[in-house]
PDB file of N, CA and C in Angstrom:
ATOM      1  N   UNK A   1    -117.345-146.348-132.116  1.00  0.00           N
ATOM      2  CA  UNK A   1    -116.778-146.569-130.786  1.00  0.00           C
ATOM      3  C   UNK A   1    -115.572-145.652-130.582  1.00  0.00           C
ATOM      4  N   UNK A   2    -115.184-144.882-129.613  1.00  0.00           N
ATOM      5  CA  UNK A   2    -114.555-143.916-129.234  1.00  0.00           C
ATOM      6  C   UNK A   2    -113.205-144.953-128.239  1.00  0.00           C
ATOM      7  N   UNK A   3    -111.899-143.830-128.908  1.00  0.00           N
ATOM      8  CA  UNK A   3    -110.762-144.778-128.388  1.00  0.00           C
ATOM      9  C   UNK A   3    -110.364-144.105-127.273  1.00  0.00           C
ATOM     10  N   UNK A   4    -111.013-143.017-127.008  1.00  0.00           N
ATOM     11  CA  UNK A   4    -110.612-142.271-126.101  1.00  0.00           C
ATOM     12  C   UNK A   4    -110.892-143.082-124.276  1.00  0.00           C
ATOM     13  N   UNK A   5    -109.545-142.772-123.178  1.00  0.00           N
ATOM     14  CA  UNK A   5    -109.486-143.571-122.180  1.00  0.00           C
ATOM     15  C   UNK A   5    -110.796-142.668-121.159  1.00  0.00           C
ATOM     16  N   UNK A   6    -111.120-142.611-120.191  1.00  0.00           N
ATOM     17  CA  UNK A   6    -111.441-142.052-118.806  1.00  0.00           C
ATOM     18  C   UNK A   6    -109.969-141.889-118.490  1.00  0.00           C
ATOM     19  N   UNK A   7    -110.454-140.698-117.641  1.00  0.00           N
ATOM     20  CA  UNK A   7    -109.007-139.762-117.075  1.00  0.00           C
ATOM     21  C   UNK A   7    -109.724-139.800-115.686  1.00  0.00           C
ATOM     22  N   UNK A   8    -109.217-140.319-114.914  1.00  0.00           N
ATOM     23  CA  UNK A   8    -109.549-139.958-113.095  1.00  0.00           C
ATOM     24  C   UNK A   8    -108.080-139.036-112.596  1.00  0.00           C
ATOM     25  N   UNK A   9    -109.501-138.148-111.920  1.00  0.00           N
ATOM     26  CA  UNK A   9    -108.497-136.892-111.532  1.00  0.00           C
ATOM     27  C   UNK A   9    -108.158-136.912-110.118  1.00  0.00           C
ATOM     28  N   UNK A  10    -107.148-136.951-109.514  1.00  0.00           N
ATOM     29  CA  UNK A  10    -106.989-137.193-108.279  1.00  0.00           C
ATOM     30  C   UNK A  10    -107.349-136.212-106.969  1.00  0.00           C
ATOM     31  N   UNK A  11    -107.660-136.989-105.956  1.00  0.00           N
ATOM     32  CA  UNK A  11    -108.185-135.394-105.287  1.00  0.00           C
ATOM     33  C   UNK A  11    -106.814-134.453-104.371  1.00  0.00           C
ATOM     34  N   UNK A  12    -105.871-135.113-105.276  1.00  0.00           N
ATOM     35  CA  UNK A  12    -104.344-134.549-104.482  1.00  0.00           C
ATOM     36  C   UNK A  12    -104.250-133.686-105.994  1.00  0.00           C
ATOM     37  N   UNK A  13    -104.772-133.608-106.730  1.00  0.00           N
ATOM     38  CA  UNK A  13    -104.709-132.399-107.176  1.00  0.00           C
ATOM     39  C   UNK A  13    -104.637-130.840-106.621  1.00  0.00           C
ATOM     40  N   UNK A  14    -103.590-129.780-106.819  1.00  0.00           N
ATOM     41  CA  UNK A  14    -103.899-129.230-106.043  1.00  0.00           C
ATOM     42  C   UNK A  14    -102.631-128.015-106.690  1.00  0.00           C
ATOM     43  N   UNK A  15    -102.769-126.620-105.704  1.00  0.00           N
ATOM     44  CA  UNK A  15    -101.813-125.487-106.344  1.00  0.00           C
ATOM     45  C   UNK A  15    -100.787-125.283-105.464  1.00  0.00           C
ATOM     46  N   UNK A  16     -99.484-125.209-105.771  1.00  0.00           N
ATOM     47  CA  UNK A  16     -98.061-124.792-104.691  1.00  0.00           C
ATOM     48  C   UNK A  16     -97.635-124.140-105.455  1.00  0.00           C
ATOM     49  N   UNK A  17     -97.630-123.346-103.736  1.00  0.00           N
ATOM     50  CA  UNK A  17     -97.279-121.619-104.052  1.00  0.00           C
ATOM     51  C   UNK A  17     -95.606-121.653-103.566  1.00  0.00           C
ATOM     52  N   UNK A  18     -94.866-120.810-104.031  1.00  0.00           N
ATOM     53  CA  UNK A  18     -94.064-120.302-103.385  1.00  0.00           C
ATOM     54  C   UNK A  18     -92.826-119.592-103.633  1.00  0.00           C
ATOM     55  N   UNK A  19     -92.767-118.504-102.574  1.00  0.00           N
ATOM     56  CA  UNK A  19     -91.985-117.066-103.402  1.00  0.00           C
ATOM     57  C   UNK A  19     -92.650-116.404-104.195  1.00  0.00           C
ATOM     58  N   UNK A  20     -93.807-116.526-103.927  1.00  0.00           N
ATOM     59  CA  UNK A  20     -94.874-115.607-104.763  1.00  0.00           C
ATOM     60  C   UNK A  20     -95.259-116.256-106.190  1.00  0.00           C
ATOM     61  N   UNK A  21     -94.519-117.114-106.569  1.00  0.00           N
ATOM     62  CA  UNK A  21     -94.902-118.111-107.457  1.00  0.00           C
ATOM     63  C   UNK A  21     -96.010-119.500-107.374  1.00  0.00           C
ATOM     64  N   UNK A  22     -96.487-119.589-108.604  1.00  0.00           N
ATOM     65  CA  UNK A  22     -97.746-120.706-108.368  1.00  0.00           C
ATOM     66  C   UNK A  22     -97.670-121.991-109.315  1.00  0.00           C
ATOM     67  N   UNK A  23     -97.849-123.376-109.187  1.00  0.00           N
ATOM     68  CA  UNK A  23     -97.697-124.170-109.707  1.00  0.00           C
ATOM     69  C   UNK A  23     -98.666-125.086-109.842  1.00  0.00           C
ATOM     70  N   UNK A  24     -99.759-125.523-110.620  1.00  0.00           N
ATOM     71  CA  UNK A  24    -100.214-126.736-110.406  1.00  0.00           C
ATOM     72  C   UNK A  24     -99.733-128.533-110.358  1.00  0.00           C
ATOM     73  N   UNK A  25    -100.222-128.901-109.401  1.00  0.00           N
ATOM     74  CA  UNK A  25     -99.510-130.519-109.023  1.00  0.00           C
ATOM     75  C   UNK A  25    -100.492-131.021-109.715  1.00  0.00           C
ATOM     76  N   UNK A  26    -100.545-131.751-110.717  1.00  0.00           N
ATOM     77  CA  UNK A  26    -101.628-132.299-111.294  1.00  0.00           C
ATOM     78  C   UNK A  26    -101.167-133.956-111.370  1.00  0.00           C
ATOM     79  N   UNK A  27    -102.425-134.803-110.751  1.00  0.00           N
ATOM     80  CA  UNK A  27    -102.084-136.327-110.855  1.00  0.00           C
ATOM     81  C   UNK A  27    -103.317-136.986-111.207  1.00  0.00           C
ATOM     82  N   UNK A  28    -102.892-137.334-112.299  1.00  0.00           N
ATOM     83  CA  UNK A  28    -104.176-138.253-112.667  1.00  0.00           C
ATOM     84  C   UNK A  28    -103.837-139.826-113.205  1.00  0.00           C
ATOM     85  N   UNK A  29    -105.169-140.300-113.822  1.00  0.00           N
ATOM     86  CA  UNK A  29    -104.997-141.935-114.422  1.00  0.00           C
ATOM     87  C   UNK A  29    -105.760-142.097-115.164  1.00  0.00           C
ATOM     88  N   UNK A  30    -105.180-143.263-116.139  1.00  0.00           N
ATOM     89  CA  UNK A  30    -106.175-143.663-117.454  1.00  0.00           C
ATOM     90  C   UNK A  30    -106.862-144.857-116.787  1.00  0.00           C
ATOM     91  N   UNK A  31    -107.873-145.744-117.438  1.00  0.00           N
ATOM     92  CA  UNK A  31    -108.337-147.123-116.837  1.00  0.00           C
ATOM     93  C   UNK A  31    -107.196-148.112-116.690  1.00  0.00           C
ATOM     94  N   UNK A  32    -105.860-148.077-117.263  1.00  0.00           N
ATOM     95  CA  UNK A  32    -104.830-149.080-117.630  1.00  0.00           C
ATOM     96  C   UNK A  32    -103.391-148.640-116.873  1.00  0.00           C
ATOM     97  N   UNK A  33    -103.100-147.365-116.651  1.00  0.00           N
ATOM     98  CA  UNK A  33    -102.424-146.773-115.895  1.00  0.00           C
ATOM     99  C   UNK A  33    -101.865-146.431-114.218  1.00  0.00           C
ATOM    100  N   UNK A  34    -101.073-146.490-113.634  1.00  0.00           N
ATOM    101  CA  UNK A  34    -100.769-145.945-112.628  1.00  0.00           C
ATOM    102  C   UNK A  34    -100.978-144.544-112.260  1.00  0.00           C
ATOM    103  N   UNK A  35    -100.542-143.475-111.400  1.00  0.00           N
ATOM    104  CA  UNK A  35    -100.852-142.880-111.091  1.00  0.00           C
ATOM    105  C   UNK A  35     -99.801-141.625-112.063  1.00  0.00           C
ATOM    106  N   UNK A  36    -100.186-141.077-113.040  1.00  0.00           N
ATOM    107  CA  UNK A  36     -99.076-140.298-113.292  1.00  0.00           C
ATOM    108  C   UNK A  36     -98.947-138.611-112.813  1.00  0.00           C
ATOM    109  N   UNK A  37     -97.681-138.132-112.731  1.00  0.00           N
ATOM    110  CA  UNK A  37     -97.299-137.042-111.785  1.00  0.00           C
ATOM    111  C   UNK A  37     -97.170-136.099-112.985  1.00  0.00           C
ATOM    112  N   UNK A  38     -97.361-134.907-112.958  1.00  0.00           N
ATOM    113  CA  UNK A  38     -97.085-133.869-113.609  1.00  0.00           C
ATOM    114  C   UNK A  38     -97.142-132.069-112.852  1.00  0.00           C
ATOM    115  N   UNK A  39     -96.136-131.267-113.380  1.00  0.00           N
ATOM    116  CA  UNK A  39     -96.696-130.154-112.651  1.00  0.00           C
ATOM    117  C   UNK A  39     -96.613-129.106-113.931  1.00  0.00           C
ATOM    118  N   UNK A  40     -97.462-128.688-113.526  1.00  0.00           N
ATOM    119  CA  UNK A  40     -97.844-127.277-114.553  1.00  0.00           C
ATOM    120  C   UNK A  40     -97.553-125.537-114.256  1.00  0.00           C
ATOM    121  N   UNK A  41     -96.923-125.115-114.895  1.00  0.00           N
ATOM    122  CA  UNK A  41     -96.588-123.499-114.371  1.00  0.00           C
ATOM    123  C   UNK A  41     -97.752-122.647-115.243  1.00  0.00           C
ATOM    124  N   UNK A  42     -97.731-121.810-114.581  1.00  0.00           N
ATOM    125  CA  UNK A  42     -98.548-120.657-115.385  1.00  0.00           C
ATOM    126  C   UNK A  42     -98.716-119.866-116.964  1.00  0.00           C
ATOM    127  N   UNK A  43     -97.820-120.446-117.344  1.00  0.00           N
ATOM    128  CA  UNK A  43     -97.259-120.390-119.268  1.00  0.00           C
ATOM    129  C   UNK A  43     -98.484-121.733-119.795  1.00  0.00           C
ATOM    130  N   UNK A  44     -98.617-123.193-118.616  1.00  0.00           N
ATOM    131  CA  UNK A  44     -98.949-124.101-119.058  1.00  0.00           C
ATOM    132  C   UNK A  44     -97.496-125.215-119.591  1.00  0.00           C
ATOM    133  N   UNK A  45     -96.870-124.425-119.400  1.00  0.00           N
ATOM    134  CA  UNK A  45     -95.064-125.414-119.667  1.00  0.00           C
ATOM    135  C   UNK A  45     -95.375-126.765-118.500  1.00  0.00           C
ATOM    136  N   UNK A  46     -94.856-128.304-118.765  1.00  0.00           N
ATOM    137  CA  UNK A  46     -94.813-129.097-117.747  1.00  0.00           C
ATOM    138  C   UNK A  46     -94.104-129.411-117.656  1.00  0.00           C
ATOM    139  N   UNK A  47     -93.659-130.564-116.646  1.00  0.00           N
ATOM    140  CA  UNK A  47     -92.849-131.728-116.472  1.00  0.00           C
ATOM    141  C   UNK A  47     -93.430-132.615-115.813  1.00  0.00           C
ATOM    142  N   UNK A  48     -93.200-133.560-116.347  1.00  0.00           N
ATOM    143  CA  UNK A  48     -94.193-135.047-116.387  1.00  0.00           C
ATOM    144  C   UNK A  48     -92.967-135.994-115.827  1.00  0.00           C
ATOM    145  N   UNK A  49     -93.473-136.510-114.491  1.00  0.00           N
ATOM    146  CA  UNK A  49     -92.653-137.868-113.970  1.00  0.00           C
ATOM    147  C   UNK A  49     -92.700-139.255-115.233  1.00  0.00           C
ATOM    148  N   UNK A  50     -91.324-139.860-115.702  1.00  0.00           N
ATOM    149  CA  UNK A  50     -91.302-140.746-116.667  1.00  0.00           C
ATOM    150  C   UNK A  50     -92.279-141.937-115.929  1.00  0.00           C
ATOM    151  N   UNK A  51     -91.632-142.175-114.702  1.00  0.00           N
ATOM    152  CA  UNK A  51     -92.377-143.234-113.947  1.00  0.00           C
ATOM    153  C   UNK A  51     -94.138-143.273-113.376  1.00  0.00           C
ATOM    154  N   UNK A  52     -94.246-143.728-112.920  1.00  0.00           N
ATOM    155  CA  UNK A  52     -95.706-143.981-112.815  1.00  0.00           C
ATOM    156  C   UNK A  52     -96.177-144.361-111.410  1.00  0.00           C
ATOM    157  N   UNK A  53     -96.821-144.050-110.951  1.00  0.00           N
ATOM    158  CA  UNK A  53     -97.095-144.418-109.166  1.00  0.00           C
ATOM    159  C   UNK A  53     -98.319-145.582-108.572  1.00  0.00           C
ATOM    160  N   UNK A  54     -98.210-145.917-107.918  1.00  0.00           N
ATOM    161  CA  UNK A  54     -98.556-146.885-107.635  1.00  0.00           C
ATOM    162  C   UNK A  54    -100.181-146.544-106.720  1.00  0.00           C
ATOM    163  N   UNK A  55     -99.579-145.475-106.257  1.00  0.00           N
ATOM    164  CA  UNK A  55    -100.605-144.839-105.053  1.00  0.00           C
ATOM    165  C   UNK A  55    -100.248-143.125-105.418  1.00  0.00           C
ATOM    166  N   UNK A  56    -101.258-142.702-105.322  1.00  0.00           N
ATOM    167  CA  UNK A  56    -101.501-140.743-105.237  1.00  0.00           C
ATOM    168  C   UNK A  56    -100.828-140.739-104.505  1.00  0.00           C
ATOM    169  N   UNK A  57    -101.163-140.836-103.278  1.00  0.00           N
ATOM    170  CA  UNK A  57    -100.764-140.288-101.758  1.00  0.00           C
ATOM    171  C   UNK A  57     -98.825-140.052-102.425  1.00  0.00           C
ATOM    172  N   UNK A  58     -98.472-141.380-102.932  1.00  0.00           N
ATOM    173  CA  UNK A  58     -96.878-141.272-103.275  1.00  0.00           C
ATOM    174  C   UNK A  58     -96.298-140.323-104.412  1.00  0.00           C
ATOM    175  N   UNK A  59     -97.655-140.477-105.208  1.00  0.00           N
ATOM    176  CA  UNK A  59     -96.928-139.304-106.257  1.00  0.00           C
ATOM    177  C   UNK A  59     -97.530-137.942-105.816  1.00  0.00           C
ATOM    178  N   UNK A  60     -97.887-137.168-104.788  1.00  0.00           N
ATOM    179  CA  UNK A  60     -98.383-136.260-103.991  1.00  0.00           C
ATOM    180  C   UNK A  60     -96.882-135.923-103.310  1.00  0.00           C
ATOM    181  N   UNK A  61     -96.336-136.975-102.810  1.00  0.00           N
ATOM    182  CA  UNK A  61     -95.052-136.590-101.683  1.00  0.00           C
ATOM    183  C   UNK A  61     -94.186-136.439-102.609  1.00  0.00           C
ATOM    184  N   UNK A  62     -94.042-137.219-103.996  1.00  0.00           N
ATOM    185  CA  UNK A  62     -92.826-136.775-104.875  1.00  0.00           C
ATOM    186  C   UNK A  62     -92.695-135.589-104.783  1.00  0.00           C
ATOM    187  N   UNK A  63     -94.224-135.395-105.393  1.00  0.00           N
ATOM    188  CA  UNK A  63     -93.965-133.366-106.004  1.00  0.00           C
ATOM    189  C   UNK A  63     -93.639-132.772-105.041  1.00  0.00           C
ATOM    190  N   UNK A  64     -94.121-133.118-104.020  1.00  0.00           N
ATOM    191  CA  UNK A  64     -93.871-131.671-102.827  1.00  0.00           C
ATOM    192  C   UNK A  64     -92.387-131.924-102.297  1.00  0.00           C
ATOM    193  N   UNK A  65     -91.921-132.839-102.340  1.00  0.00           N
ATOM    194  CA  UNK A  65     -90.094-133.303-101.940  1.00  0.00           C
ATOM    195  C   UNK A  65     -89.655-132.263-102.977  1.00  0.00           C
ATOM    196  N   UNK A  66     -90.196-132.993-104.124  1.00  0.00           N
ATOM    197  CA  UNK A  66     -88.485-132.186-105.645  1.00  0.00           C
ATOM    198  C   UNK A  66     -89.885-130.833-105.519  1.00  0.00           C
ATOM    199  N   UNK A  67     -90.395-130.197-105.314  1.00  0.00           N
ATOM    200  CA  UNK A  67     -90.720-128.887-105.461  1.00  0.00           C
ATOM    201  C   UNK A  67     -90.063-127.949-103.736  1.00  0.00           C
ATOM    202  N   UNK A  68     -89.895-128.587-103.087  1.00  0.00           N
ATOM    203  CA  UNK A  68     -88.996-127.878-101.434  1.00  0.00           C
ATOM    204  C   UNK A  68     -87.751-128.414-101.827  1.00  0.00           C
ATOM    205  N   UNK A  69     -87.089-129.373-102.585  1.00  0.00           N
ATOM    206  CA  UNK A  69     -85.781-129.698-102.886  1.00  0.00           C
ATOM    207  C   UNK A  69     -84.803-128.718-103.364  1.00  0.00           C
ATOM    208  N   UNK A  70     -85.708-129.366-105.235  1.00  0.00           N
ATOM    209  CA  UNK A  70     -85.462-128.329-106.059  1.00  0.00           C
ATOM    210  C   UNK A  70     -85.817-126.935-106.212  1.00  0.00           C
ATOM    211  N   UNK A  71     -86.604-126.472-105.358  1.00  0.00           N
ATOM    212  CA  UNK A  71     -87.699-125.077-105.651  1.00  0.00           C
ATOM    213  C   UNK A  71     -88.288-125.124-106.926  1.00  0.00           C
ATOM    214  N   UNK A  72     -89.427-123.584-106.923  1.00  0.00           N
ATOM    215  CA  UNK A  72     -90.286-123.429-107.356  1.00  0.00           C
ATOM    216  C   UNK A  72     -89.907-123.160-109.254  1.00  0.00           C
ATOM    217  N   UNK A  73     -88.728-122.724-108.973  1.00  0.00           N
ATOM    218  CA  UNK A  73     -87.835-121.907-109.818  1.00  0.00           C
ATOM    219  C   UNK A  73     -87.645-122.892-111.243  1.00  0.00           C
ATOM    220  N   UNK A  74     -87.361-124.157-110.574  1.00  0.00           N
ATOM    221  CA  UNK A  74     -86.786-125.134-111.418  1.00  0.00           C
ATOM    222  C   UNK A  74     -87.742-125.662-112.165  1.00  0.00           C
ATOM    223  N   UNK A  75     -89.645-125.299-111.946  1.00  0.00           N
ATOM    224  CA  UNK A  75     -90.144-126.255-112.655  1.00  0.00           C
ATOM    225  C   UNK A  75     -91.170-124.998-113.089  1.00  0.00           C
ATOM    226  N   UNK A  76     -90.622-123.608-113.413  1.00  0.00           N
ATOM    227  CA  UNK A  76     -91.376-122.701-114.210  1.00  0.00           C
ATOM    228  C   UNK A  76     -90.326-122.118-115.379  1.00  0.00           C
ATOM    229  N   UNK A  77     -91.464-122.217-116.868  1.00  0.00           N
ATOM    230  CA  UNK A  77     -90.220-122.167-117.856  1.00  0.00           C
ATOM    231  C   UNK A  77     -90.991-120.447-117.853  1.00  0.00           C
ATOM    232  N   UNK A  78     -89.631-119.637-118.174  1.00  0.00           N
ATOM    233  CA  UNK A  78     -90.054-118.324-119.314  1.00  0.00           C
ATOM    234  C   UNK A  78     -91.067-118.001-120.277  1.00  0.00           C
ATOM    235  N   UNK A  79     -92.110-117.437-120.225  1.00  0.00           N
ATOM    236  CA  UNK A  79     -93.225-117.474-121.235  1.00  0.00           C
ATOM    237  C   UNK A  79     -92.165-116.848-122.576  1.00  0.00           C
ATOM    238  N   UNK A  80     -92.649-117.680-123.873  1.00  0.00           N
ATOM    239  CA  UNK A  80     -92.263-116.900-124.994  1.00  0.00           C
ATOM    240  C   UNK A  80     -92.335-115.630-125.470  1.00  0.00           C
TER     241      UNK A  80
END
Protein backbone atom coordinates (compact mmCIF):
# COMPACT_ATOMS: atom_id res chain seq x y z
CA UNK A 1 0.00 0.00 0.00
CA UNK A 2 1.46 3.32 -1.12
CA UNK A 3 1.65 6.35 1.45
CA UNK A 4 1.79 8.60 -1.08
CA UNK A 5 -1.30 11.56 -0.95
CA UNK A 6 -3.27 12.72 -4.46
CA UNK A 7 -2.09 16.20 -5.27
CA UNK A 8 -5.09 18.30 -6.94
CA UNK A 9 -3.77 20.89 -9.06
CA UNK A 10 -5.64 23.97 -9.16
CA UNK A 11 -6.89 25.51 -12.26
CA UNK A 12 -5.55 29.02 -10.85
CA UNK A 13 -2.46 27.63 -11.59
CA UNK A 14 -0.87 29.81 -13.76
CA UNK A 15 2.50 32.14 -15.04
CA UNK A 16 3.14 36.09 -13.90
CA UNK A 17 5.05 37.93 -15.91
CA UNK A 18 6.58 41.03 -15.16
CA UNK A 19 9.43 43.41 -16.19
CA UNK A 20 10.29 40.86 -18.45
CA UNK A 21 10.46 38.43 -15.69
CA UNK A 22 8.39 35.09 -15.22
CA UNK A 23 7.05 33.32 -12.24
CA UNK A 24 4.97 30.36 -11.68
CA UNK A 25 1.82 30.71 -9.10
CA UNK A 26 1.45 27.25 -8.27
CA UNK A 27 -1.63 26.10 -5.86
CA UNK A 28 -2.39 22.91 -5.08
CA UNK A 29 -3.90 20.19 -2.31
CA UNK A 30 -3.39 16.93 -0.67
CA UNK A 31 -6.82 14.82 0.25
CA UNK A 32 -6.34 16.30 4.04
CA UNK A 33 -5.16 19.77 3.20
CA UNK A 34 -6.25 23.27 2.39
CA UNK A 35 -5.31 25.03 -0.40
CA UNK A 36 -1.53 25.62 -0.33
CA UNK A 37 0.20 28.75 -2.13
CA UNK A 38 3.57 28.61 -3.56
CA UNK A 39 5.48 30.52 -6.31
CA UNK A 40 8.24 29.27 -8.32
CA UNK A 41 11.02 31.33 -10.31
CA UNK A 42 12.87 30.05 -13.12
CA UNK A 43 16.11 28.58 -11.08
CA UNK A 44 12.96 26.48 -9.55
CA UNK A 45 13.87 28.52 -6.06
CA UNK A 46 10.26 28.92 -4.02
CA UNK A 47 8.37 30.42 -1.46
CA UNK A 48 5.68 28.60 0.05
CA UNK A 49 2.75 30.47 2.06
CA UNK A 50 3.16 28.94 5.91
CA UNK A 51 -0.67 29.21 6.01
CA UNK A 52 -3.08 27.34 4.12
CA UNK A 53 -6.31 28.54 2.23
CA UNK A 54 -9.45 27.79 2.52
CA UNK A 55 -10.57 28.53 -1.12
CA UNK A 56 -8.09 28.89 -4.49
CA UNK A 57 -9.88 31.76 -5.66
CA UNK A 58 -8.15 33.32 -2.07
CA UNK A 59 -4.87 31.92 -2.37
CA UNK A 60 -4.92 33.16 -6.25
CA UNK A 61 -5.53 36.94 -4.88
CA UNK A 62 -2.72 36.45 -2.21
CA UNK A 63 -0.14 35.85 -4.89
CA UNK A 64 -1.14 38.41 -7.21
CA UNK A 65 -1.49 41.24 -4.12
CA UNK A 66 2.30 40.34 -2.56
CA UNK A 67 3.55 39.76 -6.31
CA UNK A 68 2.09 43.84 -7.49
CA UNK A 69 3.00 44.73 -3.73
CA UNK A 70 6.14 43.31 -3.32
CA UNK A 71 7.21 42.86 -7.11
CA UNK A 72 8.53 40.36 -9.19
CA UNK A 73 12.04 40.97 -7.88
CA UNK A 74 11.37 39.82 -4.37
CA UNK A 75 10.31 36.31 -5.13
CA UNK A 76 13.24 35.40 -7.80
CA UNK A 77 16.45 34.06 -6.12
CA UNK A 78 20.00 34.30 -8.19
CA UNK A 79 20.74 31.03 -9.98
CA UNK A 80 23.98 29.48 -8.40
Amino acid sequence: MSDEQQVTQSKHTQQYSADGKTVEIDIYRTEDSGWILEIVDENNNSTLWEDEFEKEDDALAEALDALKEEGIDNFIEPAE
